[in-house]
C-alpha atoms as a PDB file:
ATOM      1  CA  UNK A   1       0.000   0.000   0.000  1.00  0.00           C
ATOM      2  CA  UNK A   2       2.652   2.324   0.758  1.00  0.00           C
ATOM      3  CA  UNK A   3       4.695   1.422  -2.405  1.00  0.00           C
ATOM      4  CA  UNK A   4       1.364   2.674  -4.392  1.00  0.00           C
ATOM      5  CA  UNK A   5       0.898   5.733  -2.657  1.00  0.00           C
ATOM      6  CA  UNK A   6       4.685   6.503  -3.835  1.00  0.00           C
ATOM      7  CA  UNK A   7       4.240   5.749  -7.016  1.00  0.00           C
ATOM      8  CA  UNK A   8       0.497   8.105  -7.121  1.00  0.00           C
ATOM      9  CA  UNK A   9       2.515  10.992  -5.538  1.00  0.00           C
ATOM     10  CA  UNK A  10       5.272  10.690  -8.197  1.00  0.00           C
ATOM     11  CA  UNK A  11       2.796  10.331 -11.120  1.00  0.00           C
ATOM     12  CA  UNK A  12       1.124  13.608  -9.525  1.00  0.00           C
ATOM     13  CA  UNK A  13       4.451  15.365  -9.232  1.00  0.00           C
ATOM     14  CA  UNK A  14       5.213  14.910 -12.987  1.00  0.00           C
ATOM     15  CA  UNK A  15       1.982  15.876 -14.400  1.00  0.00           C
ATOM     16  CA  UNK A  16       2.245  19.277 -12.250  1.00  0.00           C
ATOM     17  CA  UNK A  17       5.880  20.079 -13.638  1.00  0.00           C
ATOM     18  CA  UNK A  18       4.716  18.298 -17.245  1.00  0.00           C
ATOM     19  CA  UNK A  19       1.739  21.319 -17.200  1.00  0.00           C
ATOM     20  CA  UNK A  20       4.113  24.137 -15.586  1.00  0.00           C
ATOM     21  CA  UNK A  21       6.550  23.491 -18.155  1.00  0.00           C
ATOM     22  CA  UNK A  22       3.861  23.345 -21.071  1.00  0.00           C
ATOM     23  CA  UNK A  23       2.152  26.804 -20.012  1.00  0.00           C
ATOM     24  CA  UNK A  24       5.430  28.446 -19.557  1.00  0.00           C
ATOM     25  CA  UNK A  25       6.385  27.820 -22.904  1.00  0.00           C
ATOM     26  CA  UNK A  26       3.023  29.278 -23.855  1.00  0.00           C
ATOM     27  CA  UNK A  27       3.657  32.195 -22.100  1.00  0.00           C
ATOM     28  CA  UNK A  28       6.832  33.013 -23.659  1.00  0.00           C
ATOM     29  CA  UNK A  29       7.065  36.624 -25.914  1.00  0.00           C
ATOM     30  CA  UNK A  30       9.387  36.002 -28.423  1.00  0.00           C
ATOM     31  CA  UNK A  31      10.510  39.399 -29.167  1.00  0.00           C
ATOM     32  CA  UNK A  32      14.328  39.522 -29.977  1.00  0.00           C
ATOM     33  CA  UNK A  33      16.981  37.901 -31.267  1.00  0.00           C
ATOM     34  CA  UNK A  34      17.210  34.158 -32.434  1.00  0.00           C
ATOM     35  CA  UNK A  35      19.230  31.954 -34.195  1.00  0.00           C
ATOM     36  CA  UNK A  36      17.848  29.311 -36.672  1.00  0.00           C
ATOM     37  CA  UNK A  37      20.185  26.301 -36.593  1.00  0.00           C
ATOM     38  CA  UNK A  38      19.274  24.228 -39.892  1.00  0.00           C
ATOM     39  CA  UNK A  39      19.422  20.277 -39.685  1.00  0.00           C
ATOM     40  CA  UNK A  40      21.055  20.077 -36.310  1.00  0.00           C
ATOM     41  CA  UNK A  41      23.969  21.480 -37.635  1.00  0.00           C
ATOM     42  CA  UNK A  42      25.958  24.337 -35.765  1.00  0.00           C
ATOM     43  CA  UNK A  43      28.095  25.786 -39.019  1.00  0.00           C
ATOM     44  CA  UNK A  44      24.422  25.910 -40.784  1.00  0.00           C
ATOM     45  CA  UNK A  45      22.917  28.628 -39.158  1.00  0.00           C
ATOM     46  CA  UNK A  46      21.212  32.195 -39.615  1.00  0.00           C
ATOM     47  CA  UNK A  47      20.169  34.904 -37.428  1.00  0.00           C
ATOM     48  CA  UNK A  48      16.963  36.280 -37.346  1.00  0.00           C
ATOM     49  CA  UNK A  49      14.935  39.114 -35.048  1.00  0.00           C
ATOM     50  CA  UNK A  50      11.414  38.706 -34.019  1.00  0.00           C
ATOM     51  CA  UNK A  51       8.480  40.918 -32.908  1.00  0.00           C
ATOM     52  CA  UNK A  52       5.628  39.781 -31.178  1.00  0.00           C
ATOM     53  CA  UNK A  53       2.103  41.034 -30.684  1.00  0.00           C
ATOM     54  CA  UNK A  54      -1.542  40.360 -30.513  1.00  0.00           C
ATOM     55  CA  UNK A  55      -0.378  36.504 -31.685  1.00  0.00           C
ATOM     56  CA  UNK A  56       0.941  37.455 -34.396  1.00  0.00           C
ATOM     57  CA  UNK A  57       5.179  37.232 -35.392  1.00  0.00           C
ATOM     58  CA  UNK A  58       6.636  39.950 -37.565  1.00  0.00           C
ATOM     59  CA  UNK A  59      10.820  39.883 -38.068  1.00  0.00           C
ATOM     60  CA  UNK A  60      14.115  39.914 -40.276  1.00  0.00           C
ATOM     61  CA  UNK A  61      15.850  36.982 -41.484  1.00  0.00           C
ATOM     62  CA  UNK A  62      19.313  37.138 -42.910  1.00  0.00           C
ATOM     63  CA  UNK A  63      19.970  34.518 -45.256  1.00  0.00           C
ATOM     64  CA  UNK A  64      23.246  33.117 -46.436  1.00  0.00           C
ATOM     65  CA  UNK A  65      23.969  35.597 -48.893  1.00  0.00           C
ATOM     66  CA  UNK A  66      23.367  38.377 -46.241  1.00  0.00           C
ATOM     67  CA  UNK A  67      20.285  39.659 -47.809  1.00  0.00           C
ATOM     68  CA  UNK A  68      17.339  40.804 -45.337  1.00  0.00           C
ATOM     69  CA  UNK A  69      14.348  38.436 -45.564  1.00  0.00           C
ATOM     70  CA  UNK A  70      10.524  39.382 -43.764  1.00  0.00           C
ATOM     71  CA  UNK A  71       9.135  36.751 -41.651  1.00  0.00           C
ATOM     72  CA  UNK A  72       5.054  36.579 -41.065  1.00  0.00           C
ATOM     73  CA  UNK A  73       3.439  33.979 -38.559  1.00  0.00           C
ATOM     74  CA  UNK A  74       1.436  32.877 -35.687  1.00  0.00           C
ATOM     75  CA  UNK A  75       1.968  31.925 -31.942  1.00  0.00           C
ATOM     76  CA  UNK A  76      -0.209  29.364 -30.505  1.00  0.00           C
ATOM     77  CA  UNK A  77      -0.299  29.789 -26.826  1.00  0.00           C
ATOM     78  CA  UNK A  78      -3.164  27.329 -26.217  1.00  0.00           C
ATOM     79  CA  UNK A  79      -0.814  24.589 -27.981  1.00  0.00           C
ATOM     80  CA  UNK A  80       2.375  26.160 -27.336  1.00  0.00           C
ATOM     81  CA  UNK A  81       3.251  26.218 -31.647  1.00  0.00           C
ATOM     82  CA  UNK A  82       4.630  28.579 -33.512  1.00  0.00           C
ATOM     83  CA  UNK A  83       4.447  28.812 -37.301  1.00  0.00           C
ATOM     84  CA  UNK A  84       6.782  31.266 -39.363  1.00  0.00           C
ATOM     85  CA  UNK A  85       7.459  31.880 -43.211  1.00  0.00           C
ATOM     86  CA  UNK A  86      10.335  32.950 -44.383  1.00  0.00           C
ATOM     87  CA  UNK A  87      10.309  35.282 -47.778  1.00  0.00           C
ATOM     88  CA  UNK A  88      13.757  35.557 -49.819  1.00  0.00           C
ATOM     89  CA  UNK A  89      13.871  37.077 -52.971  1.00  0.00           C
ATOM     90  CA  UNK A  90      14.240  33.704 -55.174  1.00  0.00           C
ATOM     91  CA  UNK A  91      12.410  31.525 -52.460  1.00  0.00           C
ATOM     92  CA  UNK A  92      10.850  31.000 -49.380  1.00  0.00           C
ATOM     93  CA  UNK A  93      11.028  28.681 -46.045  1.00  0.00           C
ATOM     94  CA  UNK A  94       7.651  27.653 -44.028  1.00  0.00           C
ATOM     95  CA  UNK A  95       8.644  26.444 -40.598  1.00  0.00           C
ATOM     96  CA  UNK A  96       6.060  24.754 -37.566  1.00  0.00           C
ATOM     97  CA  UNK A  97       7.635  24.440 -34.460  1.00  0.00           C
ATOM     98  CA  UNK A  98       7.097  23.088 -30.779  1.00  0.00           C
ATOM     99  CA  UNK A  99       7.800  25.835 -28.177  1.00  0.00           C
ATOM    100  CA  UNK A 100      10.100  23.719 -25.805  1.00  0.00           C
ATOM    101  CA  UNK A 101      11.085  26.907 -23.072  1.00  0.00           C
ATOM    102  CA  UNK A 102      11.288  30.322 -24.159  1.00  0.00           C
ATOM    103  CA  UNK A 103      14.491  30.225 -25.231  1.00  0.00           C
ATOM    104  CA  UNK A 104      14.214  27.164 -27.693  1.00  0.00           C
ATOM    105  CA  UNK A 105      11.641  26.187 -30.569  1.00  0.00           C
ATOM    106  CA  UNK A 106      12.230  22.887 -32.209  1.00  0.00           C
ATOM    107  CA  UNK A 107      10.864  21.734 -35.746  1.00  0.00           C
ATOM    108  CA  UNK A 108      10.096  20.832 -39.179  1.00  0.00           C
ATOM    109  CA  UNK A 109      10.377  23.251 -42.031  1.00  0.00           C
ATOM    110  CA  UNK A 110       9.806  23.188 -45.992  1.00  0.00           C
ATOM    111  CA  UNK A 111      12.099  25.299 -48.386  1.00  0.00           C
ATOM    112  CA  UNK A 112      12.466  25.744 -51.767  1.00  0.00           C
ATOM    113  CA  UNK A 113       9.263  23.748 -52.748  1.00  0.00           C
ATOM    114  CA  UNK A 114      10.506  20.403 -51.392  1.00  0.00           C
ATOM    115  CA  UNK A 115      13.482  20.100 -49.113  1.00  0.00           C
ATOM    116  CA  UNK A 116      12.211  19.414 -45.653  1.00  0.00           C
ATOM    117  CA  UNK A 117      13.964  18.882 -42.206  1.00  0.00           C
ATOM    118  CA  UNK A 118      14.563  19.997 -38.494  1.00  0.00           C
ATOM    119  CA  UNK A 119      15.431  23.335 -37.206  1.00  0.00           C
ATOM    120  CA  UNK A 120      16.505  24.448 -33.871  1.00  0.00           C
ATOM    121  CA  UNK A 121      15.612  28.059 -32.960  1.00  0.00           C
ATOM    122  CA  UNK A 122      17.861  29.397 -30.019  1.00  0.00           C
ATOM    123  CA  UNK A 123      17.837  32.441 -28.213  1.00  0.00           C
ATOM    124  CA  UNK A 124      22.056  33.683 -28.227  1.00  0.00           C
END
């Protein structure tokens, strides 16, 4: 009996940090500097500034060729997402990421049409 009241407290004690860490997440304002890392890879990386406000994401991106590239999107506090796009002048990235603490984002993206993988977007 005692062995299962343990385990109930435990199980209780992880759901409360499980939700904590969800809604802080959530409750993050991106607003500032971030770096994209691009396939897990720490030489593949761009910097990029964000503005938040009223849900919605407005930034620069500066791609490889140093050229200054607007970024639109949405932040989904309920579901602790965020979902950017990328314009360049010759084409464009659409990422959907996972809001892991306020100084991370982790996900998928689509550029150029068709080339798809994981990005990494840090706080410096």
């Amino acid at each position: 009996m005692r062995l299962r009241c343990i385990v109930v407290v435990l199980f209780i004690l992880v759901a409360m940090v499980l939700e904590s860490s969800a809604q802080q997440g959530s409750q993050a304002d991106p607003t500032g500097s971030w770096l994209f890392i691009w396939q897990n890879n720490s030489a593949n990386t761009n910097p990029v500034k964000l503005k938040y406000e009223d849900g919605t994401i407005t930034g620069t991106y500066i791609n490889d060729s140093k050229e200054q590239c607007p970024v639109v999107g949405r932040w989904n506090s309920s579901e602790a997402k965020v979902i950017l796009t990328i314009t360049c002048p010759r084409w464009d990235i659409k990422c959907e990421g996972s809001i892991k603490d306020p100084n991370l984002i982790i996900g998928r993206y689509v550029a150029y049409g068709n080339s798809i993988g994981d990005f990494r977007l840090l706080r410096p």
